[in-house]
C-alpha atoms as a PDB file:
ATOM      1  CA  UNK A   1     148.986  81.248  93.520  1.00  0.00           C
ATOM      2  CA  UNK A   2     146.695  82.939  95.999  1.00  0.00           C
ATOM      3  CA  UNK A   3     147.091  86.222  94.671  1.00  0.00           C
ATOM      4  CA  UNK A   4     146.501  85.067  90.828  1.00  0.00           C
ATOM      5  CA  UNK A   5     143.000  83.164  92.606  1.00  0.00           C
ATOM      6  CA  UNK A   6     141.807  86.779  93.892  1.00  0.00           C
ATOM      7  CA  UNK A   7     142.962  88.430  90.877  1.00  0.00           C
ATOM      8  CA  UNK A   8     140.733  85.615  88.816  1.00  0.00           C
ATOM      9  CA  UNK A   9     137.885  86.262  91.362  1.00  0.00           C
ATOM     10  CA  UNK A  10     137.918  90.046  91.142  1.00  0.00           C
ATOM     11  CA  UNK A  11     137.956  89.904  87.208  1.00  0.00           C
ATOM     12  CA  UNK A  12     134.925  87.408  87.133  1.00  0.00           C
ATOM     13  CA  UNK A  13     133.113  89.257  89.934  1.00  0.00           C
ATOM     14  CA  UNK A  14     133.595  92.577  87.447  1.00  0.00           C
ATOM     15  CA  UNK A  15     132.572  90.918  84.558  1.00  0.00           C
ATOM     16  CA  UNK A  16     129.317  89.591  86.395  1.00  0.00           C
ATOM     17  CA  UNK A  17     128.435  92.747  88.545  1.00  0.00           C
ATOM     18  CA  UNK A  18     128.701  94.877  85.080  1.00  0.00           C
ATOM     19  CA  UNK A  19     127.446  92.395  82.707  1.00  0.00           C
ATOM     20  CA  UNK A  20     125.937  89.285  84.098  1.00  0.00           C
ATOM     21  CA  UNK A  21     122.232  91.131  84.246  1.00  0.00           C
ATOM     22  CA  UNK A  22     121.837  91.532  81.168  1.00  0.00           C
ATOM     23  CA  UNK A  23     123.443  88.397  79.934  1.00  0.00           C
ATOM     24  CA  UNK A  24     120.861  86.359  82.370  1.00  0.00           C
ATOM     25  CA  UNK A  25     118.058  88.732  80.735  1.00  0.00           C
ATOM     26  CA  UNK A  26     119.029  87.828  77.051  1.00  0.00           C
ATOM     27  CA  UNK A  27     119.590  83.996  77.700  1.00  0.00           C
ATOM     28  CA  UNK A  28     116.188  84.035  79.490  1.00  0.00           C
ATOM     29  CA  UNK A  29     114.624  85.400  76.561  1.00  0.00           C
ATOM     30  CA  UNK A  30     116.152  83.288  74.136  1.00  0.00           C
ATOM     31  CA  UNK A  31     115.164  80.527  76.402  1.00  0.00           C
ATOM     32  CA  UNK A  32     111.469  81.710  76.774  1.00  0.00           C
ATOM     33  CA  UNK A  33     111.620  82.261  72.748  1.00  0.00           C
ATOM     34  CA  UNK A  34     112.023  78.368  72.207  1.00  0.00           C
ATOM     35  CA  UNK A  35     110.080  76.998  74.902  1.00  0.00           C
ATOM     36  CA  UNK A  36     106.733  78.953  73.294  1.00  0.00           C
ATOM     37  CA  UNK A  37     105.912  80.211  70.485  1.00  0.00           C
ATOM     38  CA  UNK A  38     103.641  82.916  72.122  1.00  0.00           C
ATOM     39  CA  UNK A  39     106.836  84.714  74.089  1.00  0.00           C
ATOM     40  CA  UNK A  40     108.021  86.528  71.419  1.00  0.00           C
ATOM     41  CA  UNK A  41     105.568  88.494  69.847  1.00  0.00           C
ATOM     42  CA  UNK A  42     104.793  92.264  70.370  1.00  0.00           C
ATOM     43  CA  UNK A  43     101.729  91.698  72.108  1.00  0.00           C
ATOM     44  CA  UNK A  44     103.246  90.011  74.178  1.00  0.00           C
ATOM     45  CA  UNK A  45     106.659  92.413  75.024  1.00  0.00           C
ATOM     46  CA  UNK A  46     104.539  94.966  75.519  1.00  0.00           C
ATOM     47  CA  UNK A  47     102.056  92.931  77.724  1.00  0.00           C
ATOM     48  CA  UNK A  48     105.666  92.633  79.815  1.00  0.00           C
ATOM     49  CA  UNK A  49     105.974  95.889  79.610  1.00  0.00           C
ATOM     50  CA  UNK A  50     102.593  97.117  80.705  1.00  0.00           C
ATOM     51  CA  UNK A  51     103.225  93.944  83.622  1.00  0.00           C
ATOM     52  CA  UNK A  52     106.274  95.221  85.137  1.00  0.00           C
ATOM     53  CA  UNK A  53     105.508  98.939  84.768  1.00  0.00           C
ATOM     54  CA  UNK A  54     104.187  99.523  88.432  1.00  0.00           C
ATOM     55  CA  UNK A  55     106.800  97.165  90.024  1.00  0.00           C
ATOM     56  CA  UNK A  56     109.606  99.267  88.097  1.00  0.00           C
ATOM     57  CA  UNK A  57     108.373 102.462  88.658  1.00  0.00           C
ATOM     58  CA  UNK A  58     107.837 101.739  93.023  1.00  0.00           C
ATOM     59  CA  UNK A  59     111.122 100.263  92.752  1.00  0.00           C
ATOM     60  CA  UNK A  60     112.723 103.189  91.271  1.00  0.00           C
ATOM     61  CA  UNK A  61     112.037 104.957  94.759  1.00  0.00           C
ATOM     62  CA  UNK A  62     113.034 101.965  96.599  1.00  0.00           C
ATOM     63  CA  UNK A  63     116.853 102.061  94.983  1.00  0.00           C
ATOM     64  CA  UNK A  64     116.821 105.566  97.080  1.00  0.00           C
ATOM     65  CA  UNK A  65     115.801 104.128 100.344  1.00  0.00           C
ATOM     66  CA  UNK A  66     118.031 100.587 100.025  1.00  0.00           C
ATOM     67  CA  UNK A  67     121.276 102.644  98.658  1.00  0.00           C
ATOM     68  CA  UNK A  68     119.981 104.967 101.774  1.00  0.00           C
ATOM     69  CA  UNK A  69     120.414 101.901 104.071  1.00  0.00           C
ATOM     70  CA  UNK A  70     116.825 101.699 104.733  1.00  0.00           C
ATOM     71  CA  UNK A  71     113.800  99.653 103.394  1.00  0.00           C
ATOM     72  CA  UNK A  72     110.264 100.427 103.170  1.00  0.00           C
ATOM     73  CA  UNK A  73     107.928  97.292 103.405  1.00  0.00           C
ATOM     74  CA  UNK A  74     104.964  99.410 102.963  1.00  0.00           C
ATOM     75  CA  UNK A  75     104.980  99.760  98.938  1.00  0.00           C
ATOM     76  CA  UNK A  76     102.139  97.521  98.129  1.00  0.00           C
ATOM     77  CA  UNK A  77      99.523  98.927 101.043  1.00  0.00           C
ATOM     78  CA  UNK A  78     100.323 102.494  99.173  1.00  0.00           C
ATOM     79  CA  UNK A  79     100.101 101.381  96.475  1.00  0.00           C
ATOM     80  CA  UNK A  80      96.200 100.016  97.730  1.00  0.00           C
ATOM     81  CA  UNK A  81      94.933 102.784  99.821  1.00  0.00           C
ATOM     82  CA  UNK A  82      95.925 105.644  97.433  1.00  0.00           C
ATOM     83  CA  UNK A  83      94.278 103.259  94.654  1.00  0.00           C
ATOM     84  CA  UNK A  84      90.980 103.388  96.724  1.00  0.00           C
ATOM     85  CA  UNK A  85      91.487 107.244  96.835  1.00  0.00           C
ATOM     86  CA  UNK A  86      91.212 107.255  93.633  1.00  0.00           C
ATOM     87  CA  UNK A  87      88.816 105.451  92.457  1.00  0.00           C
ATOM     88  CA  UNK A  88      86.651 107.297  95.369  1.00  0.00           C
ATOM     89  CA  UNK A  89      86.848 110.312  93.595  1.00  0.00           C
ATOM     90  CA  UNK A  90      85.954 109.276  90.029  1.00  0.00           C
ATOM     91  CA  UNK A  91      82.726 108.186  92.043  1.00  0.00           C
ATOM     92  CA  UNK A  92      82.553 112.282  92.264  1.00  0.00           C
ATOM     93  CA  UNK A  93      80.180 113.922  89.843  1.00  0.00           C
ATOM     94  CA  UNK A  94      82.030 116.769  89.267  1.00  0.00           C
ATOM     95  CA  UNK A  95      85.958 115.924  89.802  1.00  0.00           C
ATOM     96  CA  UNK A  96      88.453 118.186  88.557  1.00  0.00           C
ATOM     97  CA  UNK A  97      91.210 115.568  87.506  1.00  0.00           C
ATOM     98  CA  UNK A  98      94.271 118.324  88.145  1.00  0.00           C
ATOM     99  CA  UNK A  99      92.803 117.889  91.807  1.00  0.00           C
ATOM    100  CA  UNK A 100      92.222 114.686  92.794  1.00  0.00           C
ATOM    101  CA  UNK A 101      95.379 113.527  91.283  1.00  0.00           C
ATOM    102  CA  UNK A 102      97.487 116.313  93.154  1.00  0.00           C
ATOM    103  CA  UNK A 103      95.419 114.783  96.286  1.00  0.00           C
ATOM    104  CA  UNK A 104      96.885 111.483  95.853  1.00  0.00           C
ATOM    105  CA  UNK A 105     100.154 112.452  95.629  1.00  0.00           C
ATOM    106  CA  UNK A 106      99.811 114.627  98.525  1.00  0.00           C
ATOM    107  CA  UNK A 107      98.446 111.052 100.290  1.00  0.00           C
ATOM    108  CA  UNK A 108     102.283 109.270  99.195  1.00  0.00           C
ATOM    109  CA  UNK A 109     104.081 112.581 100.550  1.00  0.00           C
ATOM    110  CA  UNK A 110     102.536 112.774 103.597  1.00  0.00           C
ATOM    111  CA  UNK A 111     102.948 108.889 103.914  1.00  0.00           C
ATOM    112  CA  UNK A 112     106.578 109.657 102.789  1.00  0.00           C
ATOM    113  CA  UNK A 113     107.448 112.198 105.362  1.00  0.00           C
ATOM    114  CA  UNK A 114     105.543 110.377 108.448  1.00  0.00           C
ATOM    115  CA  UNK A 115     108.278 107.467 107.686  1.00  0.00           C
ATOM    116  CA  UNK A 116     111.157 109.449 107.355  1.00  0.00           C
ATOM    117  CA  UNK A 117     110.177 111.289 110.508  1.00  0.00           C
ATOM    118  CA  UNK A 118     110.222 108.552 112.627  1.00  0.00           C
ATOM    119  CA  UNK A 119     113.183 106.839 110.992  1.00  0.00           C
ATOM    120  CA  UNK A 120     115.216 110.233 110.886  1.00  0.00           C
ATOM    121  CA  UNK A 121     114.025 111.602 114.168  1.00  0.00           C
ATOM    122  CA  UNK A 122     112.899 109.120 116.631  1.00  0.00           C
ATOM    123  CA  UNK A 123     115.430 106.471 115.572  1.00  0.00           C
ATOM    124  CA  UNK A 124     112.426 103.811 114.658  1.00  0.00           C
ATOM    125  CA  UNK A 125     114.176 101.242 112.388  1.00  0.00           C
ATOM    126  CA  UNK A 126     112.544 101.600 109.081  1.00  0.00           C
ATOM    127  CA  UNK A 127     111.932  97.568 108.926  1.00  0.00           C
ATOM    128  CA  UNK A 128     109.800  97.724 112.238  1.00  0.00           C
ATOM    129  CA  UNK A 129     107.900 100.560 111.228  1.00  0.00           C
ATOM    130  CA  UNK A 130     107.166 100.400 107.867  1.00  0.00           C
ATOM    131  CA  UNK A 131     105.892  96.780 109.066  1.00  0.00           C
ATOM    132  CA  UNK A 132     103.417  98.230 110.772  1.00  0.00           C
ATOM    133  CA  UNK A 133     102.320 101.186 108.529  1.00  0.00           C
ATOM    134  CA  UNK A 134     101.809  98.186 105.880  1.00  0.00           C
ATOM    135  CA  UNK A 135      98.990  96.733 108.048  1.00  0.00           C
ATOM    136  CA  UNK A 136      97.684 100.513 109.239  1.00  0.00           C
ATOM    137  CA  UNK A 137      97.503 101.544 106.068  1.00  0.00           C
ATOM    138  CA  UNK A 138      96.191  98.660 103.915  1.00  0.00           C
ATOM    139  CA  UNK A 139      93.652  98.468 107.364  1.00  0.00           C
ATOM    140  CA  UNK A 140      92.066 102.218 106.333  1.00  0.00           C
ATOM    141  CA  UNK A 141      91.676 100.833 102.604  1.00  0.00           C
ATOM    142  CA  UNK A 142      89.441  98.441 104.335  1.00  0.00           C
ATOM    143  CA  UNK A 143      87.553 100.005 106.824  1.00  0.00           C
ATOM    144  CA  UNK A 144      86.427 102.753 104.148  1.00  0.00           C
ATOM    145  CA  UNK A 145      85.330 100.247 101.249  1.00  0.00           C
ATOM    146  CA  UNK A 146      84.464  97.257 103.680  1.00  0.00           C
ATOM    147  CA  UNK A 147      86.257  95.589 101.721  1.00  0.00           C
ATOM    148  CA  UNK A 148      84.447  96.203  98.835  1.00  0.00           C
ATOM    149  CA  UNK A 149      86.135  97.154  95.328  1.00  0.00           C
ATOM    150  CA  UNK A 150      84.739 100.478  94.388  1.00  0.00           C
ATOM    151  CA  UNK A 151      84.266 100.506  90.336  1.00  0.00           C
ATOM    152  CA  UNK A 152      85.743 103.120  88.358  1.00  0.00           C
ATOM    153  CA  UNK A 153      83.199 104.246  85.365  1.00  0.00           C
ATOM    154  CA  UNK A 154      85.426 107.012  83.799  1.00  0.00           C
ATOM    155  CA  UNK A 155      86.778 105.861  80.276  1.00  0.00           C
ATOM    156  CA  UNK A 156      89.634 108.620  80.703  1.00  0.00           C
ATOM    157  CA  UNK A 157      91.253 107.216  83.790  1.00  0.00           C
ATOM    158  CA  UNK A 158      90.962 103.947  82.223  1.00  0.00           C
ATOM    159  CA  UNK A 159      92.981 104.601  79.676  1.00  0.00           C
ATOM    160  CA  UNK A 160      95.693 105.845  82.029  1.00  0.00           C
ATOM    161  CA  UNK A 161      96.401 101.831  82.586  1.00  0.00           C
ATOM    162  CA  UNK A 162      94.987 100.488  79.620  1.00  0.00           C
ATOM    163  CA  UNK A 163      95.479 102.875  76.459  1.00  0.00           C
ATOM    164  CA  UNK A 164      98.237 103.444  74.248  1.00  0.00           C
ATOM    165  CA  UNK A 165     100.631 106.683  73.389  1.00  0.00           C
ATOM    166  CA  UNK A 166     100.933 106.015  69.502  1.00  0.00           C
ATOM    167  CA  UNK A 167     101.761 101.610  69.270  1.00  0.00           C
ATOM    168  CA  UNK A 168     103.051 101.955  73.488  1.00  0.00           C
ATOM    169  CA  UNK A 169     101.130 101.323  76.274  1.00  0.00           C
ATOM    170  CA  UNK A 170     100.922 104.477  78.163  1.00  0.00           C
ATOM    171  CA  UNK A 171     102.033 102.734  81.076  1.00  0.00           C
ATOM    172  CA  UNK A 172     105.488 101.695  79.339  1.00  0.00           C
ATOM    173  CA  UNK A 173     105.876 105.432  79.038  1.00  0.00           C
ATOM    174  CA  UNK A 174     105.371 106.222  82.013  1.00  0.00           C
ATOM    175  CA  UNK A 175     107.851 104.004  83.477  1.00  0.00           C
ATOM    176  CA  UNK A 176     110.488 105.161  81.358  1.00  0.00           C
ATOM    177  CA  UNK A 177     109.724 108.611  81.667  1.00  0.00           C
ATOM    178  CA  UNK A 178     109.854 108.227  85.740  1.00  0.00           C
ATOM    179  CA  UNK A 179     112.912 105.891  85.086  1.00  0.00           C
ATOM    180  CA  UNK A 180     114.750 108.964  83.278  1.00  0.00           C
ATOM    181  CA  UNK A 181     113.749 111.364  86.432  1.00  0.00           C
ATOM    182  CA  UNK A 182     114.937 109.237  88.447  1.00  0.00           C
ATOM    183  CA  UNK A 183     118.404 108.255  87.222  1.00  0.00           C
ATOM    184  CA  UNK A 184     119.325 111.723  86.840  1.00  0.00           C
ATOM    185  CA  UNK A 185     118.450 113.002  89.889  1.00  0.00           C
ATOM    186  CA  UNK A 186     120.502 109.763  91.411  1.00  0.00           C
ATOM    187  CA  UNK A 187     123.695 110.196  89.443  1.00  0.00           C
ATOM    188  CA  UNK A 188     123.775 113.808  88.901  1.00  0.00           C
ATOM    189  CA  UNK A 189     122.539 115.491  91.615  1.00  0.00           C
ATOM    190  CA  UNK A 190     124.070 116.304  94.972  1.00  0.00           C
ATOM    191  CA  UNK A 191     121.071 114.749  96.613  1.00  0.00           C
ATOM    192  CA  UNK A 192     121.870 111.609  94.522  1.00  0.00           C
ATOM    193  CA  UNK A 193     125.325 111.776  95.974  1.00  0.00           C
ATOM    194  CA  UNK A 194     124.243 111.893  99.045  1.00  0.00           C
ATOM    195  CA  UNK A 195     122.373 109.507  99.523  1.00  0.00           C
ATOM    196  CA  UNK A 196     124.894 107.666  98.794  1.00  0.00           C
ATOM    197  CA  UNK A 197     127.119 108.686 101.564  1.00  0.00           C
ATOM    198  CA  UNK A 198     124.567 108.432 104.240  1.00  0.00           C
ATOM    199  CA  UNK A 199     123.723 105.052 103.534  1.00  0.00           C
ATOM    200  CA  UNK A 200     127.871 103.958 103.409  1.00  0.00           C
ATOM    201  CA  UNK A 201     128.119 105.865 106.853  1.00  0.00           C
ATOM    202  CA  UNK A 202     125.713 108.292 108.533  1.00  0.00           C
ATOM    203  CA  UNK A 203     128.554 109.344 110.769  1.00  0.00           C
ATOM    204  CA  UNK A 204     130.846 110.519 107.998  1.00  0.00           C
ATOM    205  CA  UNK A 205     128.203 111.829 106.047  1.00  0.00           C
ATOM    206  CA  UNK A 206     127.518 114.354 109.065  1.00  0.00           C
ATOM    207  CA  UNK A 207     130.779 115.040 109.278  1.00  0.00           C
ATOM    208  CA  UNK A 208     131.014 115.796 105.475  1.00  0.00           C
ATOM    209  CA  UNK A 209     128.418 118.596 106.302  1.00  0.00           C
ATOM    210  CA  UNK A 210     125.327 116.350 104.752  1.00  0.00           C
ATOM    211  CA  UNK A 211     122.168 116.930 106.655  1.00  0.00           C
ATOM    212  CA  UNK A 212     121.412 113.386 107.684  1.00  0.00           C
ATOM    213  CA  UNK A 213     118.097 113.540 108.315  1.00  0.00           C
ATOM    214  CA  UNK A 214     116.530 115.296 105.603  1.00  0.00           C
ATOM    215  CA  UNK A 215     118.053 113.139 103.150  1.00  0.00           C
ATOM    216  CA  UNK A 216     116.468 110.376 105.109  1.00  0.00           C
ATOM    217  CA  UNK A 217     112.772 111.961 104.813  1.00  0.00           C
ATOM    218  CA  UNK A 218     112.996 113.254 101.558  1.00  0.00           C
ATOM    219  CA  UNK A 219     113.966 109.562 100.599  1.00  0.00           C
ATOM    220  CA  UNK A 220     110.930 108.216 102.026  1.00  0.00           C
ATOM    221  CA  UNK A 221     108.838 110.823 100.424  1.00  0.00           C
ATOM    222  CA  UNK A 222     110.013 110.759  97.100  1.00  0.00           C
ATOM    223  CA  UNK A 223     108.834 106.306  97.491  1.00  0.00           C
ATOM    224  CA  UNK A 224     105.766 107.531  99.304  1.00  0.00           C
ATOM    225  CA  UNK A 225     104.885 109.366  95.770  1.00  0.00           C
ATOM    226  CA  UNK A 226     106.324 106.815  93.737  1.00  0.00           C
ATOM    227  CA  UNK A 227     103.886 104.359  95.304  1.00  0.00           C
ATOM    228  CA  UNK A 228     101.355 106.525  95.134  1.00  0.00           C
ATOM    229  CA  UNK A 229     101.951 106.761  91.466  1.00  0.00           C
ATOM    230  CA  UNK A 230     101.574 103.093  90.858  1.00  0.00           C
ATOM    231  CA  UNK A 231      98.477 103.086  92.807  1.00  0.00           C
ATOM    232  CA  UNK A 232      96.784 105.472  90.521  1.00  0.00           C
ATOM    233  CA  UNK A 233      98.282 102.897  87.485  1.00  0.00           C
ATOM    234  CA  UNK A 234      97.108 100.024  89.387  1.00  0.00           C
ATOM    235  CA  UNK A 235      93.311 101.175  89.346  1.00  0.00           C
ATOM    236  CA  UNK A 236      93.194 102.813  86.336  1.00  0.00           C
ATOM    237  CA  UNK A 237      94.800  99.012  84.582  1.00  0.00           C
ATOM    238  CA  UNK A 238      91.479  97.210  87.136  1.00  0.00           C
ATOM    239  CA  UNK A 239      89.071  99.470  87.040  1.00  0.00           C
ATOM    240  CA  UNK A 240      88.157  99.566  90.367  1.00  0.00           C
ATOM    241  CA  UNK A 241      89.985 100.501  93.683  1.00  0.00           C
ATOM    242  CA  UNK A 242      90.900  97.746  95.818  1.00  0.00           C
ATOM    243  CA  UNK A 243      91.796  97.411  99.267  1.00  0.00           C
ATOM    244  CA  UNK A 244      93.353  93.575  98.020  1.00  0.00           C
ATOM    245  CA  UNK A 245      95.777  94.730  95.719  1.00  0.00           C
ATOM    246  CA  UNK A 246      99.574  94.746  95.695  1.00  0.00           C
ATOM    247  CA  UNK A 247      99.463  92.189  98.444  1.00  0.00           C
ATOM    248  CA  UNK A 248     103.184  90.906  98.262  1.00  0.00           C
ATOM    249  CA  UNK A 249     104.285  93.639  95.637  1.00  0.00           C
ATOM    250  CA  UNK A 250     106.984  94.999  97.941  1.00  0.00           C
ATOM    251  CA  UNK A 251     108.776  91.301  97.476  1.00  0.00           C
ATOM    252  CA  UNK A 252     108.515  91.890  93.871  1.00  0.00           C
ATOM    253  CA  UNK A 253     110.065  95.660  94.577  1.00  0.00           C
ATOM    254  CA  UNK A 254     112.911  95.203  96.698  1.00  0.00           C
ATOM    255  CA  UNK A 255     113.597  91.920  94.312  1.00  0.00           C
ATOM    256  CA  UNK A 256     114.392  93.878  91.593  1.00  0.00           C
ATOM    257  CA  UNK A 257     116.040  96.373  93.240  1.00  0.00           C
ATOM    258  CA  UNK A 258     118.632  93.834  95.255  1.00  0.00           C
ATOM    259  CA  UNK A 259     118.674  91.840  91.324  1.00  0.00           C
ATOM    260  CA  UNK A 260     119.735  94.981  89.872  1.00  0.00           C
ATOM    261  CA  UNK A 261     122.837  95.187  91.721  1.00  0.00           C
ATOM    262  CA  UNK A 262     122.127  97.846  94.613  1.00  0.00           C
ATOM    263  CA  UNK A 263     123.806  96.941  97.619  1.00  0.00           C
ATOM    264  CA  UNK A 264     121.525  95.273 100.542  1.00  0.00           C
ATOM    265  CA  UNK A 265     123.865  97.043 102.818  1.00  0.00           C
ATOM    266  CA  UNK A 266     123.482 100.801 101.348  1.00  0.00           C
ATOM    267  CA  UNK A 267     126.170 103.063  99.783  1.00  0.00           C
ATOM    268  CA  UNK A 268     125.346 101.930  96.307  1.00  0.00           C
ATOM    269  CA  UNK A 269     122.530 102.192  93.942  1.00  0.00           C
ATOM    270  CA  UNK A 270     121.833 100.932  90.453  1.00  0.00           C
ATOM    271  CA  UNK A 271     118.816 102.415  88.383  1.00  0.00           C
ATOM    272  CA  UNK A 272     119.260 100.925  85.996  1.00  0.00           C
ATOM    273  CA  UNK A 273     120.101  97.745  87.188  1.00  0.00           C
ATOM    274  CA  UNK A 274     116.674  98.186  89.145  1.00  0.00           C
ATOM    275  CA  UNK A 275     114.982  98.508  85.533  1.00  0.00           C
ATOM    276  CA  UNK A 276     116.626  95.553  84.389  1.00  0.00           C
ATOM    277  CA  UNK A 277     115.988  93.690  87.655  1.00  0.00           C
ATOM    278  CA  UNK A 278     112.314  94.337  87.081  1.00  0.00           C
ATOM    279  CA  UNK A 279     112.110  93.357  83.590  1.00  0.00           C
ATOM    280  CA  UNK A 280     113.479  89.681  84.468  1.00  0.00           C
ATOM    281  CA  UNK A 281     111.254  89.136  87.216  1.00  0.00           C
ATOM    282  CA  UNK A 282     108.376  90.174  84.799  1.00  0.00           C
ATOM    283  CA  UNK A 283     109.440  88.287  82.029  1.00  0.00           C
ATOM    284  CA  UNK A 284     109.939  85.264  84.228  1.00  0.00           C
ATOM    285  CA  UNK A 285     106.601  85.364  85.445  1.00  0.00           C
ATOM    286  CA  UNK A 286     104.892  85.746  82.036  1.00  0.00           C
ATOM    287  CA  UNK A 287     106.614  82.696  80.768  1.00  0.00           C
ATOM    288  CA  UNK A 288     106.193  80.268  83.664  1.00  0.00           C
ATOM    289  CA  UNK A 289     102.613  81.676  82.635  1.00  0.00           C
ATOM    290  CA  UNK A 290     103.054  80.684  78.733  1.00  0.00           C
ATOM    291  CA  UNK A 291     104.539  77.433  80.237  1.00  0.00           C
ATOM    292  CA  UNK A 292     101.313  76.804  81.812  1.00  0.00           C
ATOM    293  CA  UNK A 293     103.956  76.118  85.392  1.00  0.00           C
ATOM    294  CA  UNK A 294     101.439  75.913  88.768  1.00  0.00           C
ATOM    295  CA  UNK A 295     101.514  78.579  90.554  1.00  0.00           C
ATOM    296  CA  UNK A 296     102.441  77.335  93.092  1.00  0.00           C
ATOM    297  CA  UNK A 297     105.780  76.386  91.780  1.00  0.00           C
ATOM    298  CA  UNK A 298     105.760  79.645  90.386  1.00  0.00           C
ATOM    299  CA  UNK A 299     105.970  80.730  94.094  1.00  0.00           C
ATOM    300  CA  UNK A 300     108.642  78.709  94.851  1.00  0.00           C
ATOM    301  CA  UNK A 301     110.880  79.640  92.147  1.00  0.00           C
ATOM    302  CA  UNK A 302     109.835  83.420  92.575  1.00  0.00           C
ATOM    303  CA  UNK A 303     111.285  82.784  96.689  1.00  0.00           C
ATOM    304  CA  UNK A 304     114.300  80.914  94.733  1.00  0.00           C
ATOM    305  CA  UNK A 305     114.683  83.857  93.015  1.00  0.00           C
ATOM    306  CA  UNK A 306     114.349  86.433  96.030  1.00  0.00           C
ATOM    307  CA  UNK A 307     116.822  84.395  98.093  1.00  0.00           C
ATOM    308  CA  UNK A 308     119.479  84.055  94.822  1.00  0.00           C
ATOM    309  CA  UNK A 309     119.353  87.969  94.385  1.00  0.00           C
ATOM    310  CA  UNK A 310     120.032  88.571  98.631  1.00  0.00           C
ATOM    311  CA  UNK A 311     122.937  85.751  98.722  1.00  0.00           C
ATOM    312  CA  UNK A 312     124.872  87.386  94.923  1.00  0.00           C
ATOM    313  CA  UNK A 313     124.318  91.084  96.745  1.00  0.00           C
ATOM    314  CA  UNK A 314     126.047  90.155 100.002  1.00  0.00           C
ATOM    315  CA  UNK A 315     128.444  87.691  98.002  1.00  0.00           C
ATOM    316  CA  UNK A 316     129.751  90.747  96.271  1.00  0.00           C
ATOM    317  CA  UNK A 317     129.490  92.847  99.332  1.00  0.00           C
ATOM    318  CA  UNK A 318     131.900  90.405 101.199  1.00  0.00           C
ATOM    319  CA  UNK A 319     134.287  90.192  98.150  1.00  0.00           C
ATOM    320  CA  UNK A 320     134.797  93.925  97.649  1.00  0.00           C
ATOM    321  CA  UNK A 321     135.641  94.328 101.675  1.00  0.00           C
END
């Protein structure tokens, strides 16, 4: 009797680990599609799209560092300061825009590869210090606008965030584009792989000949760029740079990620669960917005939603041990 329960269990837990994403994704939608008129239109989809874009594409790096047993609470200050930096230089009379978009990625490595140094090599756990590099760096976005938005003039980085590659937003193509990277270099690479291992077990993977510690800062500096990447997004969709933005964004990251089926633990990643995750916390939020919900229930259920995507990931965790 036992045995045919876990057998049962296992078969439901497969069937909801493989398929129960996209299932919840579809029967939202239909949902949304009844409930207002306005949901399902292409304006709208691609309003989604254009939404979730930055979220998706930060949380793209953040599958590395969670399946890497780490976590990076810093996302949303990067994704501020490095949006200041760049709408400091369209200020710039003269900017070469090969330049000063190589300079803000150089901003996320360099951000990238201070966090996995002291997570690789001085043992810091990432949780302590990328809590305090989120106030640090958010802090210099502050003390070098005053807190000030700085206003971006330049119709060409504009349409970075705003304009359209034939009928798709160009920030929809983007995101796929950096989705595609990213999936292949996380299923069929050897740095993919091992990733993999060192988040299961550090120990083994040294013993497996994997060099621990890179792996570590190369993970951080592949979401330091990410990051920086939606920065650059994020102003060019405002219009100005902001020292106030992408307060609370790393919720909205590591949500998806955890939604998306990568475990809270390490060892395993989903990308494409981390797509999906992000498209059904977007879509959510745009049609508690259609609904005309409070938003301050919206808060509530976006915490409900949080806290439901933590206790299915260790649920599963504890199943499969």
């Amino acid at each position: 009797m036992n045995q045919g329960k876990t057998s049962t269990l296992r078969w439901f837990l497969y069937l909801l680990e493989n398929y129960g994403l996209l299932l919840g994704f579809i029967f939202l939608c239909l949902f949304l599609s009844i409930a207002s008129p306005h949901f399902f239109t292409l304006e709208n989809i691609l309003n989604v799209g254009r939404q979730i874009s930055i979220t998706a594409i930060v949380a793209f790096g953040m599958t590395f560092v969670i399946t890497a047993a780490q976590i990076d609470l810093s996302v949303g200050s990067v994704i501020a300061l490095t949006g200041v930096t760049a709408a400091a230089f369209m200020r710039q009379e003269n900017y070469l825009p090969g330049l000063w978009f190589a300079a803000i990625l150089a901003i996320g490595f360099l951000i990238g590869v201070l966090h996995g140094f002291f997570v690789a090599k001085q043992k810091i756990p990432a949780f302590l210090l990328t809590l305090a590099t989120m106030g640090i760096l958010r802090g210099i976005g502050f003390i070098y606008t005053q807190g000030r938005p700085i206003y971006i003039k330049s119709e060409s980085f504009r349409a970075l965030g705003r304009g359209f590659i034939g009928p798709i937003p160009t920030p929809i193509i983007l995101m796929l584009v950096i989705w595609f990277i990213c999936y292949f270099i996380f299923t069929q690479t050897k740095f993919g792989k091992y990733v993999s291992v060192v988040g299961e077990n550090q120990e083994v993977a040294r013993v497996s000949g994997i060099n621990v510690d890179k792996t570590l800062i190369y993970v951080f500096i592949l979401q330091g760029i990410l990051a920086a990447i939606g920065g650059i997004i994020m102003a060019s969709r405002l219009g100005t740079g902001s020292p106030q933005v992408g307060q609370g964004e790393e919720l909205d990251v590591i949500s998806a990620v955890i939604l998306g089926g990568t475990n809270l633990y390490g060892g395993e990643g989903r990308m494409f669960g981390t797509l999906l995750g992000a498209m059904i916390i977007g879509t959510l939020l745009n049609g508690m917005t259609l609904l005309n919900v409070s938003p301050y229930i919206q808060m509530v259920i976006r915490g409900l939603v949080i806290l439901g995507a933590v206790w299915m990931n260790m649920y599963r965790y504890r199943v499969k041990r």
